[in-house]
Protein backbone atom coordinates (compact mmCIF):
# COMPACT_ATOMS: atom_id res chain seq x y z
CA UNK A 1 0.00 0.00 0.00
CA UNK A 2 1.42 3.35 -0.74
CA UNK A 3 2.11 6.10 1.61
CA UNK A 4 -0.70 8.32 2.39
CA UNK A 5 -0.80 12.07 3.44
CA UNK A 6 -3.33 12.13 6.82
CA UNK A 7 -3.87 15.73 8.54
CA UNK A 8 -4.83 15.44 12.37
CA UNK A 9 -5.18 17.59 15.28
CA UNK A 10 -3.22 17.33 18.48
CA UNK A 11 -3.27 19.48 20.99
CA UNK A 12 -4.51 22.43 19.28
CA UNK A 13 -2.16 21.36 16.56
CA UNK A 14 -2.18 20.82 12.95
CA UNK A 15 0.32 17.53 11.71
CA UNK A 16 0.50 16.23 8.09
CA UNK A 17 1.65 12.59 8.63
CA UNK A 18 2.79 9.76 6.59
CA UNK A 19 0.80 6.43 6.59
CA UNK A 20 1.24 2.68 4.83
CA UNK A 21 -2.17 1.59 6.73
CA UNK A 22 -5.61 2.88 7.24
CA UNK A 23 -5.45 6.34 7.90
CA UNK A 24 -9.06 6.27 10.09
CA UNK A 25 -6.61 4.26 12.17
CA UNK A 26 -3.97 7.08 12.20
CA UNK A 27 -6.83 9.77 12.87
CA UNK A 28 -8.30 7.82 15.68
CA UNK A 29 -4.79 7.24 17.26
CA UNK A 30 -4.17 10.65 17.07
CA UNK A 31 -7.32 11.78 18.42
CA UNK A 32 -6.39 9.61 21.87
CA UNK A 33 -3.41 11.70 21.84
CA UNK A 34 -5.34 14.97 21.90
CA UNK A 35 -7.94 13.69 24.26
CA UNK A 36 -5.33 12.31 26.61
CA UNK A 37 -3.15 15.67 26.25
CA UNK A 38 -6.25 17.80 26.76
CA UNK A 39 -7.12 15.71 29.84
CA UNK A 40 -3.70 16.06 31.31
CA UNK A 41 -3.46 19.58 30.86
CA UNK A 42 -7.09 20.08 32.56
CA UNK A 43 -5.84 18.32 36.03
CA UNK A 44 -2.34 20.17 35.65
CA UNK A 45 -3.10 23.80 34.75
CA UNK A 46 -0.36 23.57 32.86
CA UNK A 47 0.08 25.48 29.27
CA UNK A 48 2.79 23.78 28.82
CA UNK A 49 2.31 21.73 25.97
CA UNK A 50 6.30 20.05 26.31
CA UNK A 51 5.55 19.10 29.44
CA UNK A 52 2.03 17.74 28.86
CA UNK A 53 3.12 16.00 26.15
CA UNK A 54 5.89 14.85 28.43
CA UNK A 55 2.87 13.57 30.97
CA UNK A 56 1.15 11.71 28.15
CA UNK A 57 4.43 9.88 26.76
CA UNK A 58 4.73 8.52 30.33
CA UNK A 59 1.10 7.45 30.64
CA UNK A 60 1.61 5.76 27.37
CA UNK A 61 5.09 4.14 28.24
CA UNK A 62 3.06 3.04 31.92
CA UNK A 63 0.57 1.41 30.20
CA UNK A 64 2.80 -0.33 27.34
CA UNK A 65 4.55 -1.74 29.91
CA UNK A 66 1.77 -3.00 31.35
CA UNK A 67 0.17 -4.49 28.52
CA UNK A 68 3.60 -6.22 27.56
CA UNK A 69 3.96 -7.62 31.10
CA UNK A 70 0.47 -9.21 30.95
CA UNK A 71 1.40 -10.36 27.34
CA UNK A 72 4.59 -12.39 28.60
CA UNK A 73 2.05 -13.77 31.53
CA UNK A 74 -0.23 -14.93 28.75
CA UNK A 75 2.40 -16.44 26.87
CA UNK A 76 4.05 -18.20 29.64
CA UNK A 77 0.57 -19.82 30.30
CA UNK A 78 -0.10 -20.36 27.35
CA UNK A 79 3.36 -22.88 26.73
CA UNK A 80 2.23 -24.23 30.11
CA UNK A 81 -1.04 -25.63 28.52
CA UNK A 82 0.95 -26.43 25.22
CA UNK A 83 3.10 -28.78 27.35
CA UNK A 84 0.17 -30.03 29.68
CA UNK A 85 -1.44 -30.60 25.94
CA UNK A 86 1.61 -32.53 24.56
CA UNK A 87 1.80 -34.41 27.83
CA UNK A 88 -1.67 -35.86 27.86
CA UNK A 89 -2.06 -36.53 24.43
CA UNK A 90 2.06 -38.55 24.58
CA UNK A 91 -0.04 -40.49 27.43
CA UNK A 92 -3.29 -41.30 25.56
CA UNK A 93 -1.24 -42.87 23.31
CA UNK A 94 0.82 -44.78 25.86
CA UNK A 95 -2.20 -45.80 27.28
């Protein structure tokens, strides 16, 4: 798919950016951003938009993390059942 030109608002912000995929998915990511940004700058006074956009990195980067440590739990359960799997079915044919 060729790169497309998508305009979005962030932060009272205008950004032309680059996209290979859907660009609804671009706009709607981007429109998080501003929501999160707008929230952040609503409980901090702030008009500081380095600073809130500081904020919002590290709300992202918290939650990332979180979402990658709960992926690694899934996957360790996940070869868990694979070998729980293997197990019973090496026995059913024992048996």
């Amino acid at each position: 798919m060729p790169r497309q030109s998508v305009r979005v608002q962030i932060f009272h912000q205008s950004y032309t950016l680059l996209t290979e995929g859907d660009p609804a998915e671009l706009q709607a990511v981007a429109q998080q951003i501003d929501e999160l940004m707008t929230s952040i700058a609503g409980r901090t006074h702030s008009g500081d938009s380095a600073q809130i956009a500081v904020l919002a990195c590290l709300h992202l980067a918290d939650k990332l993390r979180a979402a990658e440590t709960k992926l690694a739990s899934y996957e360790r359960k996940s070869e868990q059942i694979s070998e729980m799997l293997e197990e019973a079915l090496a026995d059913a044919h024992v048996g």
